[in-house]
N, C-alpha and C. Protein backbone atom coordinates (compact mmCIF):
# COMPACT_ATOMS: atom_id res chain seq x y z
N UNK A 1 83.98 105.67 111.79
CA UNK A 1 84.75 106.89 111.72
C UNK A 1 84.63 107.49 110.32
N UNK A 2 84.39 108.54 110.38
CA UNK A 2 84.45 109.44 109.01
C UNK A 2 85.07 109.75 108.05
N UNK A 3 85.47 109.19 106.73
CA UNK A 3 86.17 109.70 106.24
C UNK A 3 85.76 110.21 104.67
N UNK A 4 86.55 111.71 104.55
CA UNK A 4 86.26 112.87 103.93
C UNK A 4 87.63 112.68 102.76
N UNK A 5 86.78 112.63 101.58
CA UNK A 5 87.82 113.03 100.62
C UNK A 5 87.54 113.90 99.67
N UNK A 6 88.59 115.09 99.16
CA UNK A 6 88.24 116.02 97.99
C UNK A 6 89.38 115.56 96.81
N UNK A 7 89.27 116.85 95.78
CA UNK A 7 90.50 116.70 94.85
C UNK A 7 91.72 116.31 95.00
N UNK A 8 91.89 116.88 96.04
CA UNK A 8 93.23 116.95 97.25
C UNK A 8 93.41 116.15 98.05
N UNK A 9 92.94 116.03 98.84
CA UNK A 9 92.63 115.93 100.37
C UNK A 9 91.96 114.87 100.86
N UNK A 10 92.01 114.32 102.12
CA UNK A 10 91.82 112.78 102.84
C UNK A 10 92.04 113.41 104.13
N UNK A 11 90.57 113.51 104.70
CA UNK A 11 90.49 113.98 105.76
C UNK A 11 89.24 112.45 106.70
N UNK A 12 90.42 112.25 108.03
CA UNK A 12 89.76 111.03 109.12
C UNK A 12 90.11 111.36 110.27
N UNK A 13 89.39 110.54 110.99
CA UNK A 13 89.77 111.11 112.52
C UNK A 13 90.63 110.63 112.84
N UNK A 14 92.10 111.66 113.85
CA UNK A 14 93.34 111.47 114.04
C UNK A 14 93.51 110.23 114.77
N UNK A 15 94.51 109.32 115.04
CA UNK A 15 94.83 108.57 115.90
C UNK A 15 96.24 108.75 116.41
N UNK A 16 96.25 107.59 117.27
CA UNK A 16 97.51 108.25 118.17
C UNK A 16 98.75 107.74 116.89
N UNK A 17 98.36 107.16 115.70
CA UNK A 17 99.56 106.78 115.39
C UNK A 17 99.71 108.13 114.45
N UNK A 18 99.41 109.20 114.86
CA UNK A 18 99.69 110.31 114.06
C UNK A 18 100.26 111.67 115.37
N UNK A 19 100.56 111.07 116.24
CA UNK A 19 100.77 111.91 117.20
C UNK A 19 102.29 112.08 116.86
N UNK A 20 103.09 112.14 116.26
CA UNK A 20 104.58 113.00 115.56
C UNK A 20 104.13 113.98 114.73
N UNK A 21 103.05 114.00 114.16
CA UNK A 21 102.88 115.13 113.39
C UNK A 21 101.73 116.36 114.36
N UNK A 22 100.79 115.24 114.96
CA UNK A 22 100.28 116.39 116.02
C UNK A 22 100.94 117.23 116.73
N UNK A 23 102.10 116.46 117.20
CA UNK A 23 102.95 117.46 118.23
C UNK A 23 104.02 118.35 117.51
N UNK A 24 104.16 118.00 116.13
CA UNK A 24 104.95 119.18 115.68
C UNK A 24 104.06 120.23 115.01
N UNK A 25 102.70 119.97 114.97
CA UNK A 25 101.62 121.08 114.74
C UNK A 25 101.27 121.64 115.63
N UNK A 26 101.10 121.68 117.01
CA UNK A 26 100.88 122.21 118.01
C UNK A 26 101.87 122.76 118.70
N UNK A 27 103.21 122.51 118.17
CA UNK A 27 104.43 123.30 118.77
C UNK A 27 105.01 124.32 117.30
N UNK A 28 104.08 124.61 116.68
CA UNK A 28 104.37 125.26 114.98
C UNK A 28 103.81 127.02 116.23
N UNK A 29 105.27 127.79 115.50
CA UNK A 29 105.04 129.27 116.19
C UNK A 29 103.34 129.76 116.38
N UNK A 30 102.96 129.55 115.01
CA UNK A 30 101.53 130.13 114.50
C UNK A 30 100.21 129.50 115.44
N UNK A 31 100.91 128.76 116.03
CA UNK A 31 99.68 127.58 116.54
C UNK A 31 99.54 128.46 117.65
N UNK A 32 100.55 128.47 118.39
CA UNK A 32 101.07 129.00 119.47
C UNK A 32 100.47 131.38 119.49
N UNK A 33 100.87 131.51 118.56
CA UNK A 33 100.03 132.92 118.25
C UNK A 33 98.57 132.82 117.80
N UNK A 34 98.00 131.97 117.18
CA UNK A 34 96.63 132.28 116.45
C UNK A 34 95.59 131.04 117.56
N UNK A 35 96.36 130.16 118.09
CA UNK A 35 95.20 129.39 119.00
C UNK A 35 95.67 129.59 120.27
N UNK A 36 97.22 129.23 120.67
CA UNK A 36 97.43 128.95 121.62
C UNK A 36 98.49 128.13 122.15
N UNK A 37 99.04 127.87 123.25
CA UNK A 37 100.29 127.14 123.72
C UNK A 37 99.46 125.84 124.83
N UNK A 38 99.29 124.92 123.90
CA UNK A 38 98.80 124.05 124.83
C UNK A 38 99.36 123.07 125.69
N UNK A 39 101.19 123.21 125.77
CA UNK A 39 101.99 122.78 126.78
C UNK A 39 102.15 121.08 126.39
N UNK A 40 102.18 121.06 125.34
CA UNK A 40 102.27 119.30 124.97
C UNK A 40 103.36 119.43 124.53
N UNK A 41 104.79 118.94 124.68
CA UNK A 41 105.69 118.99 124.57
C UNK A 41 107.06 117.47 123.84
N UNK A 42 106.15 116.30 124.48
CA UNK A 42 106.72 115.01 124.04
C UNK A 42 105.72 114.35 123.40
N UNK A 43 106.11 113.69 122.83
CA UNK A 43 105.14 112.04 121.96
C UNK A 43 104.25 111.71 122.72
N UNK A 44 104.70 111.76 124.38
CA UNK A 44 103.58 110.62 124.83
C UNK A 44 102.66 111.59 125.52
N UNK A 45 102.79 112.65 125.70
CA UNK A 45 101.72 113.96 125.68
C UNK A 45 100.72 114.05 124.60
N UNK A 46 101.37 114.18 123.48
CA UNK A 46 100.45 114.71 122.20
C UNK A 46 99.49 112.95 122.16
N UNK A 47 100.25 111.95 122.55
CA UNK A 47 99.35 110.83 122.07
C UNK A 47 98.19 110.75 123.55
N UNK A 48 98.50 111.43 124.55
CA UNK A 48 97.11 111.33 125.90
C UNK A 48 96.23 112.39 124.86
N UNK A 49 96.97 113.41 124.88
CA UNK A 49 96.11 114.69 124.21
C UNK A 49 94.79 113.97 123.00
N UNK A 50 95.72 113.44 122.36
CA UNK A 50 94.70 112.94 121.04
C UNK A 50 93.54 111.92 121.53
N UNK A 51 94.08 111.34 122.54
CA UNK A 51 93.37 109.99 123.01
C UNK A 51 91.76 110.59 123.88
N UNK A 52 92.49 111.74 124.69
CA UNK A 52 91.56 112.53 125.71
C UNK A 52 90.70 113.35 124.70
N UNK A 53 91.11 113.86 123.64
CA UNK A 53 90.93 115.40 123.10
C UNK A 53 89.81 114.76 121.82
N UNK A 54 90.88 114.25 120.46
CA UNK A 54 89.69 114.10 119.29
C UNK A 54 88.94 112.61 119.35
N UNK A 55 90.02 111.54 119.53
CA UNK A 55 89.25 110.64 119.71
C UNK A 55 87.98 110.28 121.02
N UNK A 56 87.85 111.02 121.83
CA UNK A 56 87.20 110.89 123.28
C UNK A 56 85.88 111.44 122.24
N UNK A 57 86.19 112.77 121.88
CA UNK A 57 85.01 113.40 121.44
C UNK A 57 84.40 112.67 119.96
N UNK A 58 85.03 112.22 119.20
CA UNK A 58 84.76 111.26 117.78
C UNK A 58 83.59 110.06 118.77
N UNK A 59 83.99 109.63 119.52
CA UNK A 59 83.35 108.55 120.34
C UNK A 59 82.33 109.01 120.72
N UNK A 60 82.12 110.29 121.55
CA UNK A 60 81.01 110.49 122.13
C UNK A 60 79.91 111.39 121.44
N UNK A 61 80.71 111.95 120.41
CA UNK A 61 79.66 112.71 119.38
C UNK A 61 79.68 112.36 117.90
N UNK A 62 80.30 111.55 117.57
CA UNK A 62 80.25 111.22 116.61
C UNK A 62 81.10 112.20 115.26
N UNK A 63 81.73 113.19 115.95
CA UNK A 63 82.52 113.98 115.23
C UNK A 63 83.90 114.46 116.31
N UNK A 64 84.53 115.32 115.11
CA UNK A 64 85.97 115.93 115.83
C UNK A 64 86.94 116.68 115.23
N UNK A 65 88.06 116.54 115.40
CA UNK A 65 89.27 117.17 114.33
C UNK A 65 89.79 116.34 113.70
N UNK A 66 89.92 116.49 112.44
CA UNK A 66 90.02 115.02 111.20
C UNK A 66 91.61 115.56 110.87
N UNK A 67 92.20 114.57 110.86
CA UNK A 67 93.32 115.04 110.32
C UNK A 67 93.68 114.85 108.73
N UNK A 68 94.31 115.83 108.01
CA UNK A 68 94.20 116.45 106.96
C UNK A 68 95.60 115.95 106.74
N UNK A 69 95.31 114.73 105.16
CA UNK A 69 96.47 114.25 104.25
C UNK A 69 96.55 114.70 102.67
N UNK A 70 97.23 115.00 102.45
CA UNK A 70 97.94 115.06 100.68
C UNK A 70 97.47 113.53 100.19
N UNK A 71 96.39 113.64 99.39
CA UNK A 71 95.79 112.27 99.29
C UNK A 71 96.51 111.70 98.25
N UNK A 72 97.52 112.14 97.75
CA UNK A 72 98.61 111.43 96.79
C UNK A 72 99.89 110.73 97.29
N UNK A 73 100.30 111.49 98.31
CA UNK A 73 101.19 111.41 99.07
C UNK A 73 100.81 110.60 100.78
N UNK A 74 100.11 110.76 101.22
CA UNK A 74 99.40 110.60 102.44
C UNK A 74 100.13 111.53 103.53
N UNK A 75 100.56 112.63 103.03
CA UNK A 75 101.75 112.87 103.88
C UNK A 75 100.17 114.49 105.13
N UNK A 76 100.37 114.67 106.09
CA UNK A 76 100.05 115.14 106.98
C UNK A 76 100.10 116.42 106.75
N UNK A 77 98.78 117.27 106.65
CA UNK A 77 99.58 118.74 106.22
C UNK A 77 98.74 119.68 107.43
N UNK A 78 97.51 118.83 107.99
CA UNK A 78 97.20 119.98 109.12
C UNK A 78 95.36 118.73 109.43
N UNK A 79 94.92 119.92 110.41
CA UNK A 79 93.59 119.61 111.14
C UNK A 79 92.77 120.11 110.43
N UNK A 80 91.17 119.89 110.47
CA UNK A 80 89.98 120.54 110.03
C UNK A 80 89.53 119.56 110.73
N UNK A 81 87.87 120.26 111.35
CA UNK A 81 87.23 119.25 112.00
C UNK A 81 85.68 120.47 112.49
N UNK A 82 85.19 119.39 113.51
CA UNK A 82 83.95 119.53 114.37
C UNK A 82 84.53 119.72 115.84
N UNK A 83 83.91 120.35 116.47
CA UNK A 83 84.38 120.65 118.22
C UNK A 83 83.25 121.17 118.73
N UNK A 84 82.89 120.56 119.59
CA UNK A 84 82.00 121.26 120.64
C UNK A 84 82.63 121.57 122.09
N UNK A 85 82.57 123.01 121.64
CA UNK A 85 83.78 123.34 123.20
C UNK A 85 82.66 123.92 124.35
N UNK A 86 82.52 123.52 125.57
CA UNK A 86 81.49 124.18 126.42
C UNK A 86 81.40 125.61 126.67
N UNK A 87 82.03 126.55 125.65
CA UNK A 87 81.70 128.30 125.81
C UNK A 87 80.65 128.28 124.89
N UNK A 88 80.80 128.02 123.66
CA UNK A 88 79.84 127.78 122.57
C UNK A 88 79.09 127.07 122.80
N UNK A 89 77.90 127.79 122.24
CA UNK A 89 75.83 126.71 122.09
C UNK A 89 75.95 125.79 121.02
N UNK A 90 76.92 126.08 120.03
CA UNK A 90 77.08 125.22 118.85
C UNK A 90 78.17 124.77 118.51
N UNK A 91 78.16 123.66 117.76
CA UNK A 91 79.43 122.82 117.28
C UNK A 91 80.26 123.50 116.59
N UNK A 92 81.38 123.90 116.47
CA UNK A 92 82.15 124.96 115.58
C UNK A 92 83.57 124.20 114.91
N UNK A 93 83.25 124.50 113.44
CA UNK A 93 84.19 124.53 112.62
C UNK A 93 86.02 124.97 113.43
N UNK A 94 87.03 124.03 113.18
CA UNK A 94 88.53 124.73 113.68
C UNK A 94 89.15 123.93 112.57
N UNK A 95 90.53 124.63 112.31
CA UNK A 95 91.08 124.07 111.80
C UNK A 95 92.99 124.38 111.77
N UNK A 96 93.38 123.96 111.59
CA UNK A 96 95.30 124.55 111.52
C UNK A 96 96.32 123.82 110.78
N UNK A 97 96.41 124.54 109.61
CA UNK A 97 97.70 123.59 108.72
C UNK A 97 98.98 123.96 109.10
N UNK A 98 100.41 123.39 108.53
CA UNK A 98 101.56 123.73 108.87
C UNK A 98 101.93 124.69 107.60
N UNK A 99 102.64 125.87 108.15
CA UNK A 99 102.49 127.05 107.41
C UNK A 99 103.23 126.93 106.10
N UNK A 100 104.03 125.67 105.83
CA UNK A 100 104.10 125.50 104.21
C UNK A 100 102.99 125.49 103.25
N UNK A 101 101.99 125.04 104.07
CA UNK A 101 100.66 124.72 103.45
C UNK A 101 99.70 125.25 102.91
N UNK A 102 100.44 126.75 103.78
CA UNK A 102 99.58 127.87 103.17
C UNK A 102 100.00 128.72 102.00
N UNK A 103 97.97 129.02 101.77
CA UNK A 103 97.70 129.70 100.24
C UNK A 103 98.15 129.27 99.31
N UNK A 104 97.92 127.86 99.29
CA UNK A 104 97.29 126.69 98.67
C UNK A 104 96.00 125.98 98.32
N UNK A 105 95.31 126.91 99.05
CA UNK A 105 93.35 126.58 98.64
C UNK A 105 93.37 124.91 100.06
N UNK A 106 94.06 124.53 100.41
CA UNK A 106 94.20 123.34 101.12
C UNK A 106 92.97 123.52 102.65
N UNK A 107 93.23 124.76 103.06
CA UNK A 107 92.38 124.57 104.35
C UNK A 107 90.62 125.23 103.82
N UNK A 108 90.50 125.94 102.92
CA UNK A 108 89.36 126.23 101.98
C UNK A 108 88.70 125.13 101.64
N UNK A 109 89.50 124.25 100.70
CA UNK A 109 89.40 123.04 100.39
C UNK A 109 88.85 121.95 101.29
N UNK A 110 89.83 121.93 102.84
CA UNK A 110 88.87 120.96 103.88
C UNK A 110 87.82 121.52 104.52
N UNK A 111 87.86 122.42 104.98
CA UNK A 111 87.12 123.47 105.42
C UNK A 111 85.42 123.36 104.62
N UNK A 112 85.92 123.51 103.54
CA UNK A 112 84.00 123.46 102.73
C UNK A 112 83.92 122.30 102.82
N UNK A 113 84.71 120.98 102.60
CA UNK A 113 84.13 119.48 102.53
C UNK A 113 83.73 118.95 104.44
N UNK A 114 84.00 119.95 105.16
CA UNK A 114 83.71 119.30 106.65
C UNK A 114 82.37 120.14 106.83
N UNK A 115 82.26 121.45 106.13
CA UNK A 115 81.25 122.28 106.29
C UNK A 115 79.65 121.11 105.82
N UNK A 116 80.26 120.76 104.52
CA UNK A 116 79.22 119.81 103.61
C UNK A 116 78.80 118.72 104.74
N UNK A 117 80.32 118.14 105.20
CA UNK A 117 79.63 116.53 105.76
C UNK A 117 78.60 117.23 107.10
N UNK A 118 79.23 118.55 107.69
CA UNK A 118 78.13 118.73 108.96
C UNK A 118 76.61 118.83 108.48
N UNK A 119 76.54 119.61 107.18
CA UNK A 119 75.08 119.73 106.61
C UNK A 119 74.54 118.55 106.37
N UNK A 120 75.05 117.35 105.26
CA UNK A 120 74.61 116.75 104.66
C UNK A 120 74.41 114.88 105.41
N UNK A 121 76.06 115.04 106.01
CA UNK A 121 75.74 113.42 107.04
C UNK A 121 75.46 113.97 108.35
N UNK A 122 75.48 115.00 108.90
CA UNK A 122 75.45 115.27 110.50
C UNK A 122 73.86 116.28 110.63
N UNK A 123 73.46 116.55 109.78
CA UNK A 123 72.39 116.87 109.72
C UNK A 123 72.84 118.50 110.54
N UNK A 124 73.37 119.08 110.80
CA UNK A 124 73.68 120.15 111.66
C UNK A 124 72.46 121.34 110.87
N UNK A 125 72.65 122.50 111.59
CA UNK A 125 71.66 123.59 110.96
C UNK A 125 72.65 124.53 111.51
N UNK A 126 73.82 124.51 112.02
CA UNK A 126 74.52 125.70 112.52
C UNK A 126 75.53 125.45 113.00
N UNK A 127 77.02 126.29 112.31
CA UNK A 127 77.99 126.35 112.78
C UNK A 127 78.70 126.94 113.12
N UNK A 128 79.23 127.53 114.32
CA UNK A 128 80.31 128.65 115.02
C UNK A 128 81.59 128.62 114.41
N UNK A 129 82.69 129.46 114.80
CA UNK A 129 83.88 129.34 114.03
C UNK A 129 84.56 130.65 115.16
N UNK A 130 85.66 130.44 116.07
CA UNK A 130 86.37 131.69 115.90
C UNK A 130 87.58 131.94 115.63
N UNK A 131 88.15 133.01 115.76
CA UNK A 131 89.39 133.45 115.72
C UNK A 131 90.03 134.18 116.61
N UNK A 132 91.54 133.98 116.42
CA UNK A 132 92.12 135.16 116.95
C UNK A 132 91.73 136.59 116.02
N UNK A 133 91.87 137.72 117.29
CA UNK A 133 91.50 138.99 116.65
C UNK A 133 92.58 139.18 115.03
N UNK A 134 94.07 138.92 115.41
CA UNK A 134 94.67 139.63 114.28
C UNK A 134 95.41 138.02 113.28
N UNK A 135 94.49 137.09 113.54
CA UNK A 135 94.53 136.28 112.23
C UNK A 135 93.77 136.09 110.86
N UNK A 136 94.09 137.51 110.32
CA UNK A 136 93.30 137.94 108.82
C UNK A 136 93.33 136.64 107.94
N UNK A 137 94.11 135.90 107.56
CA UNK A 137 93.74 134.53 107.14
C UNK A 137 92.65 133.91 107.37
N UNK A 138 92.32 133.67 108.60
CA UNK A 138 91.44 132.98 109.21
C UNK A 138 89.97 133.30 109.05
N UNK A 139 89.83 134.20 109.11
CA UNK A 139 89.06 135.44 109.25
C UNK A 139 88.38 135.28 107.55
N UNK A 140 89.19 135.55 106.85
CA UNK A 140 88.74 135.79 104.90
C UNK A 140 88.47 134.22 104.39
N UNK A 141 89.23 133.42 105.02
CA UNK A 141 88.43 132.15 104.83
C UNK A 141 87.02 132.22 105.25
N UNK A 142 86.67 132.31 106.40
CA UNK A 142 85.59 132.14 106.95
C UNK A 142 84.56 132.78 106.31
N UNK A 143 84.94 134.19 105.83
CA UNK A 143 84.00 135.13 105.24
C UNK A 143 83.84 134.45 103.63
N UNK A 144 85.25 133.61 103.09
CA UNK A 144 84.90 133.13 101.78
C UNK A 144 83.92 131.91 102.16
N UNK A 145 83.66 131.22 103.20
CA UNK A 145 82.30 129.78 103.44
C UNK A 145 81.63 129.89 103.86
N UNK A 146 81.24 131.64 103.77
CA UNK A 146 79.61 132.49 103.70
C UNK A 146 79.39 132.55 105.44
N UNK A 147 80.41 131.95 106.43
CA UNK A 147 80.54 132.64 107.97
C UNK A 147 80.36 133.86 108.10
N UNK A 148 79.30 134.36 108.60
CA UNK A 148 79.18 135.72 109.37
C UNK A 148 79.95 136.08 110.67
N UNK A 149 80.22 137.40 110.48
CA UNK A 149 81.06 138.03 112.07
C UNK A 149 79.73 137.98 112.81
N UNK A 150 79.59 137.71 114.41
CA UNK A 150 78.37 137.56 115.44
C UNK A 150 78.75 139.00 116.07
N UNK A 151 80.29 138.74 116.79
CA UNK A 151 80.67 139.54 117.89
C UNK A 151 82.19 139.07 118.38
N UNK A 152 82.56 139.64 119.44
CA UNK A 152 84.07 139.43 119.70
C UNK A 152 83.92 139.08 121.49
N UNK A 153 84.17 137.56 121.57
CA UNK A 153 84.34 137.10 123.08
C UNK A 153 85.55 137.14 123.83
N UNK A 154 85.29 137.36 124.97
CA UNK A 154 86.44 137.55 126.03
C UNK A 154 86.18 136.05 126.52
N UNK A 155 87.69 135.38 126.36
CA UNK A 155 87.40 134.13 126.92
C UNK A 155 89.29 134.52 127.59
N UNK A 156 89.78 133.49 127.53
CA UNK A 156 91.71 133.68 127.21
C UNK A 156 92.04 134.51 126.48
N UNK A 157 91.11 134.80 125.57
CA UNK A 157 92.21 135.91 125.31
C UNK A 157 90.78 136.72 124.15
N UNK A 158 90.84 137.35 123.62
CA UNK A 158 90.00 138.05 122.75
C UNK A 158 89.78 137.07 121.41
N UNK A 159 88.45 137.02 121.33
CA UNK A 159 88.13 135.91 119.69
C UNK A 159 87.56 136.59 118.87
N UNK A 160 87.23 136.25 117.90
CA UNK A 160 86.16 136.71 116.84
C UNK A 160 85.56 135.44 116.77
N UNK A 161 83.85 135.90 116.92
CA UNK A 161 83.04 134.46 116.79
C UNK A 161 82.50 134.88 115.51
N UNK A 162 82.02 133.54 114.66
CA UNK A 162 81.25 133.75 113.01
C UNK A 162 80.46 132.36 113.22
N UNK A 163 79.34 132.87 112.79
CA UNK A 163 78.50 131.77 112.60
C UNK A 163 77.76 131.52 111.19
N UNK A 164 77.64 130.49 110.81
CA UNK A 164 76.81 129.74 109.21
C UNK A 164 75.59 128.92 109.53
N UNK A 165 74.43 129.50 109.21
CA UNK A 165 73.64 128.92 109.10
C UNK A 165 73.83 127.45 107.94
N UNK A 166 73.29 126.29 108.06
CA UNK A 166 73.53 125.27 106.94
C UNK A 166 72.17 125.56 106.31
């Protein structure tokens, strides 16, 4: 299993013994406006979710959504990772901190060190990324780790796709 460290930051792939903080990140308002309501509601939800969701995919591809610690503290401040979702041709960058966290350089910060490990240990040559239409955050990150706008997909709901050549 992978693990990613910066100045900051201690980023590994989630396990279920982190499923109290998964499920209060996935029930965070913003999660719910900028990704989505993915109906996980108790402990023993968010821990199938993690079991089915990052670790299934860590196993079978060798990557996923790493969960993101205060490497002083160890304390939990959000996701960054790898996903290969079957709409996308390519593996795409996601990520979601808890909104104390923000504009703090923190998801910039994991964000370029997961960008690095896809180039440098995963050998990748290309990475997708989208967004919701009106999450300008999201969006100026992406454009600050040299992500290009492609186009805007109709899937659930309207995205913005960006892709990086490595």
């Amino acid at each position: 299993m992978p693990h990613i460290t910066t100045a900051r930051l201690s980023l590994s792939t989630i396990s279920i013994d982190d499923a109290t903080f998964y499920l209060q990140l996935l029930n965070e308002p913003s999660w719910h406006q900028f990704i989505g309501d993915r109906g996980i509601r108790t402990l023993e939800e968010a821990k199938t979710a993690i079991s089915n969701g990052p670790i299934e995919m860590q196993n079978r591809l060798g990557f996923s959504l790493y969960i993101v610690k205060l490497s002083d503290t160890g304390t939990p401040i959000g996701l960054c990772g790898l996903l290969k979702r079957d709409y996308l041709e390519d593996v795409d960058l996601g990520y979601a901190f808890l909104p104390q966290y923000w504009g703090q350089g923190f998801a910039h910060e994991a964000a370029s060190a997961v960008v690095k490990y896809a180039k440098d240990e995963l050998k990748m040559t290309r990475l997708l990324a989208t967004t919701d239409l009106d999450n300008e955050a999201s969006m100026q990150l992406l454009i600050k780790l040299d992500f290009t706008l492609i186009k805007t997909l109709s899937l659930h709901k309207e995205l913005k796709l960006f892709s990086l050549n490595l």
